[in-house]
PDB file of N, CA and C in Angstrom:
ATOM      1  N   UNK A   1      33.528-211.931-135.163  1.00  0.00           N
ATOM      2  CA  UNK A   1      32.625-210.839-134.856  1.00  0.00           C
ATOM      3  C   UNK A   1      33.325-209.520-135.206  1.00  0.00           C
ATOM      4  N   UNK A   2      32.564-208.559-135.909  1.00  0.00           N
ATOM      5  CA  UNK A   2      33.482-207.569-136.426  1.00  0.00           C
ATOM      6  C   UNK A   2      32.789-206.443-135.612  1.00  0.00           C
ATOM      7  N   UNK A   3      34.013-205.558-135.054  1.00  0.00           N
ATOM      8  CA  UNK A   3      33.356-204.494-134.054  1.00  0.00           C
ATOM      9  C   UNK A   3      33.745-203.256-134.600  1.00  0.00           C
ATOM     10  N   UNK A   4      32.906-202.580-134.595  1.00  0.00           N
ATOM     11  CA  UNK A   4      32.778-201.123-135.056  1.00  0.00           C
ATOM     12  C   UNK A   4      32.774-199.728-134.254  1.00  0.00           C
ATOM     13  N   UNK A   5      33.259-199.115-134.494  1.00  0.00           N
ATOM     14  CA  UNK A   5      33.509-197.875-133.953  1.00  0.00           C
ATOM     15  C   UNK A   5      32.228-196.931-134.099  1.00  0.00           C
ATOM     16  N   UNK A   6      31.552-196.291-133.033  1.00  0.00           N
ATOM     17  CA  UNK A   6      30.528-195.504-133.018  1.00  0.00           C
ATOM     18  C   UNK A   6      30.457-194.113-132.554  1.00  0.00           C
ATOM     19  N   UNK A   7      30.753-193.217-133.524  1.00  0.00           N
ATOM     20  CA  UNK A   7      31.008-191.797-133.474  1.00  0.00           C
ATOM     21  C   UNK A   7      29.823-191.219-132.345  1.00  0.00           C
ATOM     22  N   UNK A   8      30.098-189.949-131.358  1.00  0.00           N
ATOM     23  CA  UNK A   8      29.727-190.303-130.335  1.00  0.00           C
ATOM     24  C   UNK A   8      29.505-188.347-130.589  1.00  0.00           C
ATOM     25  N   UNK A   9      28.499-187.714-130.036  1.00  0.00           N
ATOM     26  CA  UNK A   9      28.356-186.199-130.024  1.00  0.00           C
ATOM     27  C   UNK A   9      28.891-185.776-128.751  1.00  0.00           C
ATOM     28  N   UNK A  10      29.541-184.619-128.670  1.00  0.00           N
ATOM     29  CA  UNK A  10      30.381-183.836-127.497  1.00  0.00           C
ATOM     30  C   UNK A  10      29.811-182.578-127.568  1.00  0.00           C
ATOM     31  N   UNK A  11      28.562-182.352-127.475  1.00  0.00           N
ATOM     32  CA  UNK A  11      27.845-180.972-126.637  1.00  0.00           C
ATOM     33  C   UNK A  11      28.386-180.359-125.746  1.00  0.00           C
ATOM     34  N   UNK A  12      29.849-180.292-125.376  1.00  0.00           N
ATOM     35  CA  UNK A  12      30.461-179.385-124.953  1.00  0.00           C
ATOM     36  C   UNK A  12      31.895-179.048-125.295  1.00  0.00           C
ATOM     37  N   UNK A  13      32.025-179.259-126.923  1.00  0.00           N
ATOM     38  CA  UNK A  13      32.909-179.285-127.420  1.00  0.00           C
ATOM     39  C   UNK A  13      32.682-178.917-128.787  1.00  0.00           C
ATOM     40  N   UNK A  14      33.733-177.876-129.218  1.00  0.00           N
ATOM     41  CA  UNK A  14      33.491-177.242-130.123  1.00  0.00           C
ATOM     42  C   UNK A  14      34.957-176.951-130.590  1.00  0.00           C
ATOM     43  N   UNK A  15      34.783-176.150-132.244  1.00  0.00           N
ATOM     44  CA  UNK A  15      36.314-176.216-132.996  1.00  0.00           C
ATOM     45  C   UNK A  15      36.081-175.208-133.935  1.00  0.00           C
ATOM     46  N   UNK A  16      36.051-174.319-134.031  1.00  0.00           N
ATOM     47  CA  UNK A  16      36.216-173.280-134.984  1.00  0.00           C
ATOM     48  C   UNK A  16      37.908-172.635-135.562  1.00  0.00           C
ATOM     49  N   UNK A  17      37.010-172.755-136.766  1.00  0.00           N
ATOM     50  CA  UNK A  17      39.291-172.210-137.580  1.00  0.00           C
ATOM     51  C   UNK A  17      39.784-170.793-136.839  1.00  0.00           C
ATOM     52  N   UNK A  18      38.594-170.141-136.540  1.00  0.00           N
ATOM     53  CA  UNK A  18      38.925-168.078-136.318  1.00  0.00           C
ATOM     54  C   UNK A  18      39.195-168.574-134.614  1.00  0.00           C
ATOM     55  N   UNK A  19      38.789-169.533-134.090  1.00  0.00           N
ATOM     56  CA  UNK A  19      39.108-169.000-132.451  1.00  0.00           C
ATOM     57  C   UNK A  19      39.913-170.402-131.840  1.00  0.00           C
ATOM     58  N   UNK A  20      40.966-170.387-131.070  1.00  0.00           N
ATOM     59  CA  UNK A  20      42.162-171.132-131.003  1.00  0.00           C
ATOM     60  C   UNK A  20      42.968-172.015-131.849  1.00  0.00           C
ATOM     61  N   UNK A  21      43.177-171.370-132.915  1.00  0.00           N
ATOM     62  CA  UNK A  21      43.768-171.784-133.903  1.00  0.00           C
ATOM     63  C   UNK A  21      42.859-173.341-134.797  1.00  0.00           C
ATOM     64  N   UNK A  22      41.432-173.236-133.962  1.00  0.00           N
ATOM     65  CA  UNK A  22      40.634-174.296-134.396  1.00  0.00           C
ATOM     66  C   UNK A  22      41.317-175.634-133.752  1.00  0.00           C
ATOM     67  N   UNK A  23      41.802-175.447-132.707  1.00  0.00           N
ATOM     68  CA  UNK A  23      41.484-176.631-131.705  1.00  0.00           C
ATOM     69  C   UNK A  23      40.493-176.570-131.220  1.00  0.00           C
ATOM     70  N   UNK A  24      39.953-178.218-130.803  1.00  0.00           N
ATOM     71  CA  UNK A  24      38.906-178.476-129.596  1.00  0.00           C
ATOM     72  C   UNK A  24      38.839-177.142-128.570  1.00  0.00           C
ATOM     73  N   UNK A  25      38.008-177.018-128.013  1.00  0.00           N
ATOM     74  CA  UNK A  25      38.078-176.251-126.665  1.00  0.00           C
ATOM     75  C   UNK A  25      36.406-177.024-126.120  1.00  0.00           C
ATOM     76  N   UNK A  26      36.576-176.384-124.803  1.00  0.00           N
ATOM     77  CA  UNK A  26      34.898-176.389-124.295  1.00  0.00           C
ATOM     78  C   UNK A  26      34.293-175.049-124.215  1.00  0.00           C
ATOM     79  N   UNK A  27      33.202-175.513-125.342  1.00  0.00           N
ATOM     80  CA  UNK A  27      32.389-174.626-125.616  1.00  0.00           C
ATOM     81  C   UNK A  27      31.903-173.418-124.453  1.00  0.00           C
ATOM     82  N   UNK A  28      32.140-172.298-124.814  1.00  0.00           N
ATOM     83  CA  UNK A  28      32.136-171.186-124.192  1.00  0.00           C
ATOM     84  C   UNK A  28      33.379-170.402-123.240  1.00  0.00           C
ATOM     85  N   UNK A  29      34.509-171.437-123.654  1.00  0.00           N
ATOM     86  CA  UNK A  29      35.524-171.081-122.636  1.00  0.00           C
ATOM     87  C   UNK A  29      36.419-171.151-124.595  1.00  0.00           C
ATOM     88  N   UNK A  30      37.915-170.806-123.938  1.00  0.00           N
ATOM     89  CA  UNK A  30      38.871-171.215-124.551  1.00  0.00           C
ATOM     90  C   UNK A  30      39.814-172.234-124.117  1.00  0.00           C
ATOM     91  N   UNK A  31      38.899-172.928-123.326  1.00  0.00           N
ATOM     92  CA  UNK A  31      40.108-173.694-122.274  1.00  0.00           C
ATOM     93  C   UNK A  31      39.884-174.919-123.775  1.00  0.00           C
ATOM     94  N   UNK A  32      41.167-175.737-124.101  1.00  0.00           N
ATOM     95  CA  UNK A  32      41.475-176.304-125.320  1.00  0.00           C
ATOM     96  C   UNK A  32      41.162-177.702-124.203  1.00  0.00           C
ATOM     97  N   UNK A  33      40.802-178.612-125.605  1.00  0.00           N
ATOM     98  CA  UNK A  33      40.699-180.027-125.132  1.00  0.00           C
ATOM     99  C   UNK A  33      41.763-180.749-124.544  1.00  0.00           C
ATOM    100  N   UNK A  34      42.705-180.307-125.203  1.00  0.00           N
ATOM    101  CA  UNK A  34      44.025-180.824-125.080  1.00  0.00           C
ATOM    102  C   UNK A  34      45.119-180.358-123.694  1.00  0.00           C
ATOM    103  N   UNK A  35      44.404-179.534-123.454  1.00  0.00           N
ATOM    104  CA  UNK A  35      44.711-178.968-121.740  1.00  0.00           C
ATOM    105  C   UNK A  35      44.291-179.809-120.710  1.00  0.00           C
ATOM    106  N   UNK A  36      42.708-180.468-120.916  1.00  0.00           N
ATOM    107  CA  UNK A  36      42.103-181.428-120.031  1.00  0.00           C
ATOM    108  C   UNK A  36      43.287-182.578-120.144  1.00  0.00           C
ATOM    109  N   UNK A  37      43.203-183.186-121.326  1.00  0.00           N
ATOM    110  CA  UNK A  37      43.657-184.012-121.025  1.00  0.00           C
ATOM    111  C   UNK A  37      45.534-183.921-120.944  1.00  0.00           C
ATOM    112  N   UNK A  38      45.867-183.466-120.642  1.00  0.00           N
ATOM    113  CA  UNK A  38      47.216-182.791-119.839  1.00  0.00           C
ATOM    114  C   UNK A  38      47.280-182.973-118.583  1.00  0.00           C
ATOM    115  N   UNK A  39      46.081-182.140-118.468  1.00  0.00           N
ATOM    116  CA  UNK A  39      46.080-182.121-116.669  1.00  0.00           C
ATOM    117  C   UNK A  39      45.386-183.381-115.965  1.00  0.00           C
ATOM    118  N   UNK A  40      44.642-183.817-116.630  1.00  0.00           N
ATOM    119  CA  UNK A  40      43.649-185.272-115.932  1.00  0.00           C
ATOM    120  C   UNK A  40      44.845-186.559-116.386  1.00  0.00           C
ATOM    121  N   UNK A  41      45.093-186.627-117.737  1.00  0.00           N
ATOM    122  CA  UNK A  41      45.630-188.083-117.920  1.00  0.00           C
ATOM    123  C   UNK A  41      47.202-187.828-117.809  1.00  0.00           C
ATOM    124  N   UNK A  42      47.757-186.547-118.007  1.00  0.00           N
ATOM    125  CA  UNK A  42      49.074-186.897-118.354  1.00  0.00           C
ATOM    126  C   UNK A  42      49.911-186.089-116.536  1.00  0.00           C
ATOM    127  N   UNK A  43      48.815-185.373-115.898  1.00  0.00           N
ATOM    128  CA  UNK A  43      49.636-185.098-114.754  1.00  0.00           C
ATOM    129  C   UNK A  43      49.016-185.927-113.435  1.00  0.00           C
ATOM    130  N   UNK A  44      47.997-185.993-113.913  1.00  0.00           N
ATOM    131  CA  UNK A  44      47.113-187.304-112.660  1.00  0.00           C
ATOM    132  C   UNK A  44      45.845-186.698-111.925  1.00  0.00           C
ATOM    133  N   UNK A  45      45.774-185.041-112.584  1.00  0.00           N
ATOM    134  CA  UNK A  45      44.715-184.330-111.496  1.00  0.00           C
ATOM    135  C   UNK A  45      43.397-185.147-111.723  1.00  0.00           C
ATOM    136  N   UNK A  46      42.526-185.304-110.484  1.00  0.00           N
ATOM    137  CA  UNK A  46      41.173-185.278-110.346  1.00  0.00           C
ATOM    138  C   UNK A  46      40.178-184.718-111.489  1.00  0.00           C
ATOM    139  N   UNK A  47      39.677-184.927-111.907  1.00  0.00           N
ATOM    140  CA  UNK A  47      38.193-183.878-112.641  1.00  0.00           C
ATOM    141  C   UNK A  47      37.940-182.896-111.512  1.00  0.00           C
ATOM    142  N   UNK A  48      37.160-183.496-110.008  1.00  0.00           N
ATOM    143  CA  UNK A  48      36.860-182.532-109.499  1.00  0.00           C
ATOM    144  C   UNK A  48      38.181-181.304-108.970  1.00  0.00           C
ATOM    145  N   UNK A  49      39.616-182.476-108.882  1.00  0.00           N
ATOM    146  CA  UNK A  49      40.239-180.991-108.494  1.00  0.00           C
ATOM    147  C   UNK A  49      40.240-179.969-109.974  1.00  0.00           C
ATOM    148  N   UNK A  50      40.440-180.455-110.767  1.00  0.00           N
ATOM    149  CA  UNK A  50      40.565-179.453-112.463  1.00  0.00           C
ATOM    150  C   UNK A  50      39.159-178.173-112.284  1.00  0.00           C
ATOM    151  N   UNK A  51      38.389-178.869-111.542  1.00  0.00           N
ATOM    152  CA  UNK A  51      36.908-177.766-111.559  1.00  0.00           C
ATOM    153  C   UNK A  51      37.052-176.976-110.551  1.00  0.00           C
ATOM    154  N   UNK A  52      37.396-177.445-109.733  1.00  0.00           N
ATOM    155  CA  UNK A  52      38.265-176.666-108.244  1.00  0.00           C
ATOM    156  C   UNK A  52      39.075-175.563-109.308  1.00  0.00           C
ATOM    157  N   UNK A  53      40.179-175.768-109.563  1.00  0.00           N
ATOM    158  CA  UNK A  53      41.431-174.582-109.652  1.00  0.00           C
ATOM    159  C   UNK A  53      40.631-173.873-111.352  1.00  0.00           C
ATOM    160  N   UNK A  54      39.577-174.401-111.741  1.00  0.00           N
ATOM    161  CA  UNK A  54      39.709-173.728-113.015  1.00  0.00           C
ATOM    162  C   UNK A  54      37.855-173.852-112.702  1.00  0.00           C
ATOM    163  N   UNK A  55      37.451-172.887-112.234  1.00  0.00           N
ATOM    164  CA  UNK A  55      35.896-172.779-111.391  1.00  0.00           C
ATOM    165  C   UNK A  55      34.827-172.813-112.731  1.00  0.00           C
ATOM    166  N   UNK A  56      35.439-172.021-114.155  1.00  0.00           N
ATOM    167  CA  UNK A  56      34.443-171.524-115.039  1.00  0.00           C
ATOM    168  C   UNK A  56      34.473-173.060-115.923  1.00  0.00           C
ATOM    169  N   UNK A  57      34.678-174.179-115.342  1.00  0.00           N
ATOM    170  CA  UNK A  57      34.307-175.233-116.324  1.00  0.00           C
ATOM    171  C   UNK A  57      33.414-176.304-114.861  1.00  0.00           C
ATOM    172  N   UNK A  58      33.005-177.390-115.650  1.00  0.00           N
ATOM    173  CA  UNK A  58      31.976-178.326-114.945  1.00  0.00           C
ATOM    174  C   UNK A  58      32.605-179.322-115.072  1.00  0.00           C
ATOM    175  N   UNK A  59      32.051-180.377-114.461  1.00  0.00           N
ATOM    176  CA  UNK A  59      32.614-181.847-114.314  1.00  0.00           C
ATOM    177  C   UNK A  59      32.168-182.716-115.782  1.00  0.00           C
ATOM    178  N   UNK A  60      30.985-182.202-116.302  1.00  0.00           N
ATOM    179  CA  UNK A  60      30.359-182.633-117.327  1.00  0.00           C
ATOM    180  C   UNK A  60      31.225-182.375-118.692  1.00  0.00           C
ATOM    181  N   UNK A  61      31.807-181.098-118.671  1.00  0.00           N
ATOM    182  CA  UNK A  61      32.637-180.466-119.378  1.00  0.00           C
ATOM    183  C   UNK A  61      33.784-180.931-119.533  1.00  0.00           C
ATOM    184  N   UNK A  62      34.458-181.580-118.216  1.00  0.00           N
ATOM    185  CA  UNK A  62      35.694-182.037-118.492  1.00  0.00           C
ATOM    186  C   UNK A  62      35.516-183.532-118.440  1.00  0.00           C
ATOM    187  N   UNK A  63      34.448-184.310-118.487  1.00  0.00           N
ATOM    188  CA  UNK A  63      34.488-185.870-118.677  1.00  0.00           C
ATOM    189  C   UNK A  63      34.265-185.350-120.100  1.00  0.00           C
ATOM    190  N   UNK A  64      33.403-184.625-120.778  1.00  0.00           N
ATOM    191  CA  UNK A  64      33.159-184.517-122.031  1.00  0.00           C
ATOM    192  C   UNK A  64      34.248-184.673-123.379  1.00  0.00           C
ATOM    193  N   UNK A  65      35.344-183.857-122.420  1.00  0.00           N
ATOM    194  CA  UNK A  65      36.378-183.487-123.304  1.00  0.00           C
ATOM    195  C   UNK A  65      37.206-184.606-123.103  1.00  0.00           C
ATOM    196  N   UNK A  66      37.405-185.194-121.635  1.00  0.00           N
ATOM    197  CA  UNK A  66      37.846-186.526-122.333  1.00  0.00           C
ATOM    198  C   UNK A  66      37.464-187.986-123.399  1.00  0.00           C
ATOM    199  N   UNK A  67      35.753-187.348-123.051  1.00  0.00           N
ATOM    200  CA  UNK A  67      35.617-188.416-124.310  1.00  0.00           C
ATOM    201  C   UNK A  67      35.161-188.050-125.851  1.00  0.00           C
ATOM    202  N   UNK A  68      35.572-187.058-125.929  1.00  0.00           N
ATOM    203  CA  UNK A  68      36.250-186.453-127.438  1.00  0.00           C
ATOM    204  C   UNK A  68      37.272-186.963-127.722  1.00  0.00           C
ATOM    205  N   UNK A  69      38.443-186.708-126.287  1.00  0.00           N
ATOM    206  CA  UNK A  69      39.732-187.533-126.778  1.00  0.00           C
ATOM    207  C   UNK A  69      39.958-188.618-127.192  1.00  0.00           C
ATOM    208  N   UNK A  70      39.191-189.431-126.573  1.00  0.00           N
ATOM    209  CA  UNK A  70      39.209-191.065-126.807  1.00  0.00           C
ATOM    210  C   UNK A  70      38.960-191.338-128.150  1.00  0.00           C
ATOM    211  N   UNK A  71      37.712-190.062-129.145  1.00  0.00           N
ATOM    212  CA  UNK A  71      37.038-190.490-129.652  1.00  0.00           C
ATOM    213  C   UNK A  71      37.787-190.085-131.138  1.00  0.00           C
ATOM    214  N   UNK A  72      38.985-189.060-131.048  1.00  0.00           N
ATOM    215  CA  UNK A  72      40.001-188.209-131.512  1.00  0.00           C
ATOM    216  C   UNK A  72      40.897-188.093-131.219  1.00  0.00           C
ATOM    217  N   UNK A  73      41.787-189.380-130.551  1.00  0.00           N
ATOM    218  CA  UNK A  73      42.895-189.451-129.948  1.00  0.00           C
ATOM    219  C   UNK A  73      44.577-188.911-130.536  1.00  0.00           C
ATOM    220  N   UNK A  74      44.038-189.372-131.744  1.00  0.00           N
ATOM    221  CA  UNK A  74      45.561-189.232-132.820  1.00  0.00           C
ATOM    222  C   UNK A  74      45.605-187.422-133.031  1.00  0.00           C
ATOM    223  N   UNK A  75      44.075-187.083-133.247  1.00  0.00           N
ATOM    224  CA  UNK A  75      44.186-185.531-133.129  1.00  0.00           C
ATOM    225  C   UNK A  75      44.926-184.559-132.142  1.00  0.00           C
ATOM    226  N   UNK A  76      44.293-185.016-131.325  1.00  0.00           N
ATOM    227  CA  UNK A  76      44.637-184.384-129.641  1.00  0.00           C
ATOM    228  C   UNK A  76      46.036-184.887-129.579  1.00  0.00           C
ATOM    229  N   UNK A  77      46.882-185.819-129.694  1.00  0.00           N
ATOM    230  CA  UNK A  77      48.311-186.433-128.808  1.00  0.00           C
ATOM    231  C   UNK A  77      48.921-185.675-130.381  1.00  0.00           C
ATOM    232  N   UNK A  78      48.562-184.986-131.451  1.00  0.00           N
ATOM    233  CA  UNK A  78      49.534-184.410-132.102  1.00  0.00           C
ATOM    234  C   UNK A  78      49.540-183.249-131.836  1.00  0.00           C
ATOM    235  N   UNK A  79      48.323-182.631-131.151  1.00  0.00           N
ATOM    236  CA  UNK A  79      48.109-181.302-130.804  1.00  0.00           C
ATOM    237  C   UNK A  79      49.071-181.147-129.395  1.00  0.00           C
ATOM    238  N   UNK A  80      48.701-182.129-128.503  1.00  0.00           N
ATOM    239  CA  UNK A  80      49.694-182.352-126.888  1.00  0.00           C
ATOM    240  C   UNK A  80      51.405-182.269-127.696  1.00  0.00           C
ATOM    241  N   UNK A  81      51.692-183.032-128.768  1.00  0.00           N
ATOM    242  CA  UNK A  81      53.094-182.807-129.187  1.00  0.00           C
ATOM    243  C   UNK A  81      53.833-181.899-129.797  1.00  0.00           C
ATOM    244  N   UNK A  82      52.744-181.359-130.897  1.00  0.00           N
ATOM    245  CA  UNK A  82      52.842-179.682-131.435  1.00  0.00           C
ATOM    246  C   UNK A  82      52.924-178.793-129.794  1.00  0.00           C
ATOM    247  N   UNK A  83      52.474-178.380-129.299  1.00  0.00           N
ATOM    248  CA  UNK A  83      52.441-177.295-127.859  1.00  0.00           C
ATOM    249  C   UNK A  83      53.257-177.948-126.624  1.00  0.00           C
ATOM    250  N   UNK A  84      54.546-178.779-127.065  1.00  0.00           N
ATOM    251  CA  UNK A  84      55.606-178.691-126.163  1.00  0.00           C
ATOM    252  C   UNK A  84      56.858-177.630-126.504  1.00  0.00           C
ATOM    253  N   UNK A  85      57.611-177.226-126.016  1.00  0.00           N
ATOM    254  CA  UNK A  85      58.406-176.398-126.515  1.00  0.00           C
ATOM    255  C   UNK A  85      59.402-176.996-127.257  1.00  0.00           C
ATOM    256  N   UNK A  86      59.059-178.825-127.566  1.00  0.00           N
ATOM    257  CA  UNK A  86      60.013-179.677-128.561  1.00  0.00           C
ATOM    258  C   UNK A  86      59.462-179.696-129.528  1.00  0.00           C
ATOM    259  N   UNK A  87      57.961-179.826-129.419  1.00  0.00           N
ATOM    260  CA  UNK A  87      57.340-179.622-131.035  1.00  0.00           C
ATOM    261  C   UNK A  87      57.427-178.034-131.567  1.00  0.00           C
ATOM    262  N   UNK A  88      57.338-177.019-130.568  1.00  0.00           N
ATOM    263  CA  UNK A  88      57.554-175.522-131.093  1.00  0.00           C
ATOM    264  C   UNK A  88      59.430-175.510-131.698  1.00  0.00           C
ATOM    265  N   UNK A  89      59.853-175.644-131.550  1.00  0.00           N
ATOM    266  CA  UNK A  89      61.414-176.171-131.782  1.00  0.00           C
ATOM    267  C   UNK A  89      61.390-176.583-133.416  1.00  0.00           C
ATOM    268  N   UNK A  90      60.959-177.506-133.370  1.00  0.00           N
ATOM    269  CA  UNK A  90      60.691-178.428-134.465  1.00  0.00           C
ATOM    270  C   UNK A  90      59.920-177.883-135.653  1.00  0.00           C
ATOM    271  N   UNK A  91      59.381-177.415-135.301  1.00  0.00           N
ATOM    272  CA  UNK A  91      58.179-176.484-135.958  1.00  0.00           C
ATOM    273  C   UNK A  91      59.134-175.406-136.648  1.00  0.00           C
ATOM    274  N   UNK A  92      59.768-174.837-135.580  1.00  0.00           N
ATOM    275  CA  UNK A  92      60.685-173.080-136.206  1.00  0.00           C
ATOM    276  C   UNK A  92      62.056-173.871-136.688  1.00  0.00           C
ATOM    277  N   UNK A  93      62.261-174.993-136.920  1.00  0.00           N
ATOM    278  CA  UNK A  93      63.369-175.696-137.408  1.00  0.00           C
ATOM    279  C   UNK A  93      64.552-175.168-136.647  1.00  0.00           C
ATOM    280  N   UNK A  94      64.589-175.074-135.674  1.00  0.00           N
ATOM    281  CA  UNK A  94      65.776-174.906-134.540  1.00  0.00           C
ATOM    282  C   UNK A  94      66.418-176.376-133.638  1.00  0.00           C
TER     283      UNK A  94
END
């Protein structure tokens, strides 16, 4: 049985080259995709606490952006590795 991958729309996710260097963000904020999933998968927060401490996003917004990630994973975990201060390092060849 051969299983296929089914590209999936993120209506609250958006990428332009002129505004955050054309990362993901959620649409109408600058908060980057790659921040959600920082704070939800890689530090352990809640969705609802992330909507708690950061009020101008929704719950819809941040399940959204995780399933962009899923859906753009290799994108996002090079973007999470570029914006450590080991990939900025690496980057300025230091």
């Amino acid at each position: 049985m051969t299983q296929t991958t089914e590209s999936t729309e993120h209506p609250h996710i958006t990428s332009q080259k002129g505004s955050c260097g054309g990362s993901p963000v959620i649409r109408g904020t600058k908060f980057p995709v790659r921040s959600v999933v920082n704070y939800v998968l890689r530090q352990g927060l809640p969705p609802e606490e992330l909507v708690r401490e950061f009020s101008h996003l929704t719950l819809a917004q941040v399940y959204d952006a995780l399933s962009y990630y899923y859906d753009h994973k290799q994108e996002i975990d090079q973007e999470l590795v570029q914006n450590t201060e080991e990939g900025w390092r690496a980057d300025k060849g230091s």
